[in-house]
C-alpha atoms as a PDB file:
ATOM      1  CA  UNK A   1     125.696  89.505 102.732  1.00  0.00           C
ATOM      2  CA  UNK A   2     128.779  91.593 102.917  1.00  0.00           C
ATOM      3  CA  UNK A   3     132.012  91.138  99.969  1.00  0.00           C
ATOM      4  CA  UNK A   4     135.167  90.506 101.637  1.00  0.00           C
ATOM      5  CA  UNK A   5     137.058  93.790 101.441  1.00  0.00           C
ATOM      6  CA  UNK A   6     139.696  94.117  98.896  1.00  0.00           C
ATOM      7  CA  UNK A   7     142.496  96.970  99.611  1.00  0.00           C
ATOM      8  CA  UNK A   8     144.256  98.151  96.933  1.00  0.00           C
ATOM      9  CA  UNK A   9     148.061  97.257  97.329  1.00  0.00           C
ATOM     10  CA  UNK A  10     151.018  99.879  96.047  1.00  0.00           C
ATOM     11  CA  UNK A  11     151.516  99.556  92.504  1.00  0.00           C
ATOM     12  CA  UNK A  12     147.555  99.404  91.633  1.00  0.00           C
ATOM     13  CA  UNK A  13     146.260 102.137  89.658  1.00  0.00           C
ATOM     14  CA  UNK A  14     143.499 104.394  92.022  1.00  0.00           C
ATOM     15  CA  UNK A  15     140.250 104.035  90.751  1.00  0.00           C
ATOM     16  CA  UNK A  16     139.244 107.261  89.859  1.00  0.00           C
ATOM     17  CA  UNK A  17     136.185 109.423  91.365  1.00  0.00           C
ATOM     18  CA  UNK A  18     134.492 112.580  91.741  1.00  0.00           C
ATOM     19  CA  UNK A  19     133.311 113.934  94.809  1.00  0.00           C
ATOM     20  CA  UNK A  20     131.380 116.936  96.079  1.00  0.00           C
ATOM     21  CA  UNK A  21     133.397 118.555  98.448  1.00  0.00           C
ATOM     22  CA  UNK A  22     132.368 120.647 101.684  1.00  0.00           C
ATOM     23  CA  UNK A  23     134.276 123.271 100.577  1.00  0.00           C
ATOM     24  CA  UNK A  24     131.973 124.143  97.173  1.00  0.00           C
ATOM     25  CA  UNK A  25     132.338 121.884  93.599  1.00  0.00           C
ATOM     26  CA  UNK A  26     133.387 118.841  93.271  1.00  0.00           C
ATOM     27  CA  UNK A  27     136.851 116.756  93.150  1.00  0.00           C
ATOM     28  CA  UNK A  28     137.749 114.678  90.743  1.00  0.00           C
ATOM     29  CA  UNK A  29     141.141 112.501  91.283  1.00  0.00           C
ATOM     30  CA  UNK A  30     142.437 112.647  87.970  1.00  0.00           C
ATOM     31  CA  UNK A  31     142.468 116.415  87.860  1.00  0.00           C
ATOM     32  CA  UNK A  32     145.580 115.753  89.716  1.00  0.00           C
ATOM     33  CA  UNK A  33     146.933 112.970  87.509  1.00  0.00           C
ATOM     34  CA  UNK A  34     150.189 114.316  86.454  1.00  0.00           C
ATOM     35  CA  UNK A  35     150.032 117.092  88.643  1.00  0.00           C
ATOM     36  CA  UNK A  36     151.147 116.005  92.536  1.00  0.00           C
ATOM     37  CA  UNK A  37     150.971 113.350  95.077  1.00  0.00           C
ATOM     38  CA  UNK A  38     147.306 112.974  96.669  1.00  0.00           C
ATOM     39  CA  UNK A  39     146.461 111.563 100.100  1.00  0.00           C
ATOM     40  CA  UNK A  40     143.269 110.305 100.677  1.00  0.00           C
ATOM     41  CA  UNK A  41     142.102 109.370 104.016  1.00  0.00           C
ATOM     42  CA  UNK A  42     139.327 107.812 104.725  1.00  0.00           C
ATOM     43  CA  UNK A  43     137.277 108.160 108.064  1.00  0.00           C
ATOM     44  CA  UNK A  44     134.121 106.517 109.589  1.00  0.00           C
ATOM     45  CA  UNK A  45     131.972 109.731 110.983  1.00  0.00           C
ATOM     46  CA  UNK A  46     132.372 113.436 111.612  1.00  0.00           C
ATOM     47  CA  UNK A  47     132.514 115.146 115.088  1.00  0.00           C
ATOM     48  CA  UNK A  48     133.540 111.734 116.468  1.00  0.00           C
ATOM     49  CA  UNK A  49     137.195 111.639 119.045  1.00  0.00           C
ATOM     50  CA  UNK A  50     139.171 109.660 116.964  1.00  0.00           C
ATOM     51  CA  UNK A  51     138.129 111.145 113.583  1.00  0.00           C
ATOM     52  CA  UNK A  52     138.419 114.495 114.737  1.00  0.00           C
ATOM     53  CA  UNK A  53     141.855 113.706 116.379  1.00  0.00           C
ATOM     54  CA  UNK A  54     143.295 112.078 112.750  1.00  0.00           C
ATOM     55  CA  UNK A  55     141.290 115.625 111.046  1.00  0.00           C
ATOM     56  CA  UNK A  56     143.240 117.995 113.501  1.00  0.00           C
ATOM     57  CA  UNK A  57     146.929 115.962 112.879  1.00  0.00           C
ATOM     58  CA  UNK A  58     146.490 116.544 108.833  1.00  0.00           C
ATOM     59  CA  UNK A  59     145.067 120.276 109.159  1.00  0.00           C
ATOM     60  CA  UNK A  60     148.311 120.692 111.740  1.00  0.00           C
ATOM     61  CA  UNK A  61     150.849 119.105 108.887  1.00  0.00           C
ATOM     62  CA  UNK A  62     148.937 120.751 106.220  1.00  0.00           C
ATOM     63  CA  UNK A  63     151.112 123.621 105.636  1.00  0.00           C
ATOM     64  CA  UNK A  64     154.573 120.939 105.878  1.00  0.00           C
ATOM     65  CA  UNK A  65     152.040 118.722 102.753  1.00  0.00           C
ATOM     66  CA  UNK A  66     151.426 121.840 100.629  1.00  0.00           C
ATOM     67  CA  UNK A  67     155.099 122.212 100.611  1.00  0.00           C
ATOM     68  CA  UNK A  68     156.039 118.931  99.923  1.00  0.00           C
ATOM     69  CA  UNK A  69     153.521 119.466  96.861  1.00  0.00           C
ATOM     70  CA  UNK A  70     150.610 117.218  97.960  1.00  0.00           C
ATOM     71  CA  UNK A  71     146.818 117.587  98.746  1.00  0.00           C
ATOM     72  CA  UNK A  72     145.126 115.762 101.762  1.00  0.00           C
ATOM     73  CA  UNK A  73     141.242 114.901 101.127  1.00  0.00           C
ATOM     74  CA  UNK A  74     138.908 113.370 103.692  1.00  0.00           C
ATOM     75  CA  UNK A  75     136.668 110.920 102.667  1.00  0.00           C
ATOM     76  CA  UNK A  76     133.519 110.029 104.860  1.00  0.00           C
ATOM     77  CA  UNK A  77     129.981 109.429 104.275  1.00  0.00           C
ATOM     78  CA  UNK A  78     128.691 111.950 105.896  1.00  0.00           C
ATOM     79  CA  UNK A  79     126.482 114.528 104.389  1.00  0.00           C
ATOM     80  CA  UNK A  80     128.380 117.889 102.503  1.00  0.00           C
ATOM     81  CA  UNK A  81     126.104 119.679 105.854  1.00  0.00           C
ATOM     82  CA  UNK A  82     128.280 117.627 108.299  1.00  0.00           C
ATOM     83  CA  UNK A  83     131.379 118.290 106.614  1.00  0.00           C
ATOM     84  CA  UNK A  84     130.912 121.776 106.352  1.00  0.00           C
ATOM     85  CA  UNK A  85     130.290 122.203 110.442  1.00  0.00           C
ATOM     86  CA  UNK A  86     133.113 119.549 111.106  1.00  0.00           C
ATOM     87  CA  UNK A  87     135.668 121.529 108.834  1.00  0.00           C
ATOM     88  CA  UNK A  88     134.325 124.700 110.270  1.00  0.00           C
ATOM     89  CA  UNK A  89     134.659 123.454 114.177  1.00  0.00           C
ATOM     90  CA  UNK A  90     137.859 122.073 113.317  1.00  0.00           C
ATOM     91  CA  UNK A  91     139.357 124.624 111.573  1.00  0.00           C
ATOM     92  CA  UNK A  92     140.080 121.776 108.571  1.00  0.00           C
ATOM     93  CA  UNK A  93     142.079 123.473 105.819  1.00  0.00           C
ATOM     94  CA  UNK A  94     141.365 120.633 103.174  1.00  0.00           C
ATOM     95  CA  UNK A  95     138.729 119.656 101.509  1.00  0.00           C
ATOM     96  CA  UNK A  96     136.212 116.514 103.151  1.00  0.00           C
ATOM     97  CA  UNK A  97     134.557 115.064 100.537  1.00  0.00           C
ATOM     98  CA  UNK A  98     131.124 113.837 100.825  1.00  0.00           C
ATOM     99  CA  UNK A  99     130.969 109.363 100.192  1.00  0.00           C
ATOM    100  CA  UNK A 100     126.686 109.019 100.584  1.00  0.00           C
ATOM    101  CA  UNK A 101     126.532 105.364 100.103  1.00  0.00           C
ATOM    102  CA  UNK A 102     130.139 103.985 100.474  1.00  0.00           C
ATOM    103  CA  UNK A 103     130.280 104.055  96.683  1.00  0.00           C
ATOM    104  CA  UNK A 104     133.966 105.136  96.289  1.00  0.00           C
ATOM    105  CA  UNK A 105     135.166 104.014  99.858  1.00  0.00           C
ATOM    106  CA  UNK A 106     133.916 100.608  98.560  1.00  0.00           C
ATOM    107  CA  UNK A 107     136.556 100.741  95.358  1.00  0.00           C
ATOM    108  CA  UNK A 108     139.195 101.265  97.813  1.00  0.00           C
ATOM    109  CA  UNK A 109     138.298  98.718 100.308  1.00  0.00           C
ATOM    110  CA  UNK A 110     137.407 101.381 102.707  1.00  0.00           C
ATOM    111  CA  UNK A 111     133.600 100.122 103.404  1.00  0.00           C
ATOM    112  CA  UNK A 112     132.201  97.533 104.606  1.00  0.00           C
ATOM    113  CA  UNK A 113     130.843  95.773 107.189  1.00  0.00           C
ATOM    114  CA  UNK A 114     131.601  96.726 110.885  1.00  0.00           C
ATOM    115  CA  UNK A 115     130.732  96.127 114.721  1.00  0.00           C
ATOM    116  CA  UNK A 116     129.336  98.067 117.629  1.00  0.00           C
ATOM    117  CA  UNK A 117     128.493  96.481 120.497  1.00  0.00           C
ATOM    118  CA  UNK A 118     126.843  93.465 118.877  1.00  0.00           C
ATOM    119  CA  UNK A 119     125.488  95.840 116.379  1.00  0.00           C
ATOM    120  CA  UNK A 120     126.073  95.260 112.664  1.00  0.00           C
ATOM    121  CA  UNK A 121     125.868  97.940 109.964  1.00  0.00           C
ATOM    122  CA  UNK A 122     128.075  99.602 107.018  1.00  0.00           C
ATOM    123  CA  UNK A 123     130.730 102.230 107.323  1.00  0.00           C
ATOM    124  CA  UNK A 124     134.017 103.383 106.461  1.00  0.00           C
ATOM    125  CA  UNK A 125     137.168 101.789 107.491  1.00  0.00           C
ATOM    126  CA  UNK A 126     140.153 104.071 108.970  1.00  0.00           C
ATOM    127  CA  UNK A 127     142.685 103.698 105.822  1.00  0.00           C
ATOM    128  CA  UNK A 128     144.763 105.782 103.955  1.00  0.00           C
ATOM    129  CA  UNK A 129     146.118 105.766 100.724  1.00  0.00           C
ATOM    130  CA  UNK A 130     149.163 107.999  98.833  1.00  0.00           C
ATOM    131  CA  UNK A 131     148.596 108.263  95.248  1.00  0.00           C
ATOM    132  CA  UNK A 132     151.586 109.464  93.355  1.00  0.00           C
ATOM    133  CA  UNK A 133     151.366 112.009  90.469  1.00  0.00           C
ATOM    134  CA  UNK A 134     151.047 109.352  87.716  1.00  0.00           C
ATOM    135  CA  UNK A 135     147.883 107.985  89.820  1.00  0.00           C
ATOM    136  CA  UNK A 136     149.264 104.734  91.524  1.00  0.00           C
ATOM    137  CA  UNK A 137     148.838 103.865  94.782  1.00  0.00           C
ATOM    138  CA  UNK A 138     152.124 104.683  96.273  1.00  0.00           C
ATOM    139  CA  UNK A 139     151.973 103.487  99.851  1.00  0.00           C
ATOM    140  CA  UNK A 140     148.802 102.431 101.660  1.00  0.00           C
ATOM    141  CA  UNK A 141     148.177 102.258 105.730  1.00  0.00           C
ATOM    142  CA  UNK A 142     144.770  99.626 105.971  1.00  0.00           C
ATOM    143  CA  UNK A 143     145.038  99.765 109.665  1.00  0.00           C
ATOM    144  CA  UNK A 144     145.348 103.457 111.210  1.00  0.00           C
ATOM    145  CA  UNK A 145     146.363 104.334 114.383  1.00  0.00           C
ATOM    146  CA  UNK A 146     145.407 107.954 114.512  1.00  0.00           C
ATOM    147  CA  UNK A 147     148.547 108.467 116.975  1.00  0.00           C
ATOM    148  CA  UNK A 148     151.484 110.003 114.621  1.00  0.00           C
ATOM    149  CA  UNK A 149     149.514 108.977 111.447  1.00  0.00           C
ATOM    150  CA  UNK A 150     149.624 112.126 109.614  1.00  0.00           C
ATOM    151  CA  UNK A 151     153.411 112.399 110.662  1.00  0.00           C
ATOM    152  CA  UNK A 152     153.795 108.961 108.923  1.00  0.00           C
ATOM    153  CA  UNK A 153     151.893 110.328 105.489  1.00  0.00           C
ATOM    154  CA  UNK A 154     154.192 113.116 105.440  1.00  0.00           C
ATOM    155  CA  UNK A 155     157.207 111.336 105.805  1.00  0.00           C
ATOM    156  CA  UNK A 156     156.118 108.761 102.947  1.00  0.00           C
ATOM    157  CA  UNK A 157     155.255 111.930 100.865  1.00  0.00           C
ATOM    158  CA  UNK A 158     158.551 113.179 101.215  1.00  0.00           C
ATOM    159  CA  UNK A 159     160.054 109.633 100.271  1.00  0.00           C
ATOM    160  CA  UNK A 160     158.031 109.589  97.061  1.00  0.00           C
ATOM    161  CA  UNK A 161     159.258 113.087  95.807  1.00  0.00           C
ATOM    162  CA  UNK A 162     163.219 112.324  96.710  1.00  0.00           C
ATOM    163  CA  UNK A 163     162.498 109.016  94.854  1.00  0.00           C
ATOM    164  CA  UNK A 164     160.901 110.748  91.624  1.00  0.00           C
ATOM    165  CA  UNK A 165     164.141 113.472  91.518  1.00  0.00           C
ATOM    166  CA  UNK A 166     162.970 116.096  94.694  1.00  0.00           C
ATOM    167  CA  UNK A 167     160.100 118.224  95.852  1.00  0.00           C
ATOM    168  CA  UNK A 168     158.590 120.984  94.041  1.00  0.00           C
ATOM    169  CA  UNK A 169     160.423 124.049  94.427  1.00  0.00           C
ATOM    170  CA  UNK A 170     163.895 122.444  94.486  1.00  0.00           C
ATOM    171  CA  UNK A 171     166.574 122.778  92.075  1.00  0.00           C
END
C-alpha cells in the first residue's frame, strides 16, 4: 500500500541528498548551503513530450538563472544512460540527476503512486521546489503546468534575491 504523499511546504528545511549526475560525479545539496538558491525539478520520465517540453523551458532560461545566481537540477528516475542521451538530444545545460528507486523524490513528496489507463505503478510527480541559500524551501509549485513554468521559477528566484538584499553581482 502506497503513504499518502507529504510535500514539503516553504519554510521546511530540504532534506538533503546526493545524487549521481549525468553530467559525471555526484551532487550533493548542501554543497550549495550557503552558497545560492537551488531549483530542483522533478520529472516523471526522459524523452517523454511534456518532460522534454519543461527540460527545453529551463535549458532556454538557464543563462537568465545563472545570472540571477541559481542552479536548476532535474530529478527523475531514470538511469544516468537515459539522462545522458536526454541531456545530449536536448541540448540540457544542467545537470539531471539520476533518482533509481524514488528514494529522494519520496522525501520531497515527489513519488508515489500514479495512473495510466487503469494501470497502477510508482513514479515521480511533476513538482518543483526553490531552495534558498540557507537550505529552506523557499517557494514550492506541487502541481506543474509545464506551460510558462520555468518563467514562473525565474521570477520567484529573482523575488528571493531582492528579498535577501539583491542578486549576485549587484552593488
Amino acid at each position: 500500500m502506497s503513504k499518502t504523499r507529504q510535500v514539503l511546504n516553504v519554510g521546511d528545511l530540504a532534506p538533503d541528498f546526493t545524487l549521481p549526475a549525468h553530467s559525471g560525479g555526484e551532487i550533493s545539496l548542501h554543497d550549495f548551503r550557503g552558497e545560492k538558491p537551488v531549483v530542483i525539478y522533478f520529472y516523471p520520465r526522459d524523452n517523454t513530450p511534456g518532460c522534454t517540453k519543461e527540460a527545453c523551458s529551463f535549458r532556454d532560461l538557464s543563462r537568465e538563472f545563472a545570472e540571477a545566481g541559481a542552479v536548476i537540477f532535474g530529478v527523475s528516475p531514470d538511469s544516468l544512460l537515459s539522462h545522458q542521451k536526454f541531456a545530449e538530444r536536448q541540448h540540457l545545460t544542467f545537470p539531471l540527476l539520476s533518482d533509481e528507486g524514488g528514494k529522494v523524490a519520496t522525501q520531497y513528496g515527489a513519488y508515489g503512486e500514479k495512473s495510466l489507463a487503469g494501470r497502477k505503478y510508482q513514479g515521480n510527480f511533476r513538482i518543483t521546489y526553490l531552495i534558498d541559500d540557507a537550505g529552506k524551501i523557499a517557494a514550492v509549485w506541487p502541481q506543474v503546468t509545464v506551460e510558462g513554468h520555468a518563467d514562473e521559477v525565474l521570477a520567484a528566484v529573482r523575488e528571493l534575491n531582492q528579498s535577501h538584499g539583491g542578486s549576485p553581482g549587484e552593488g
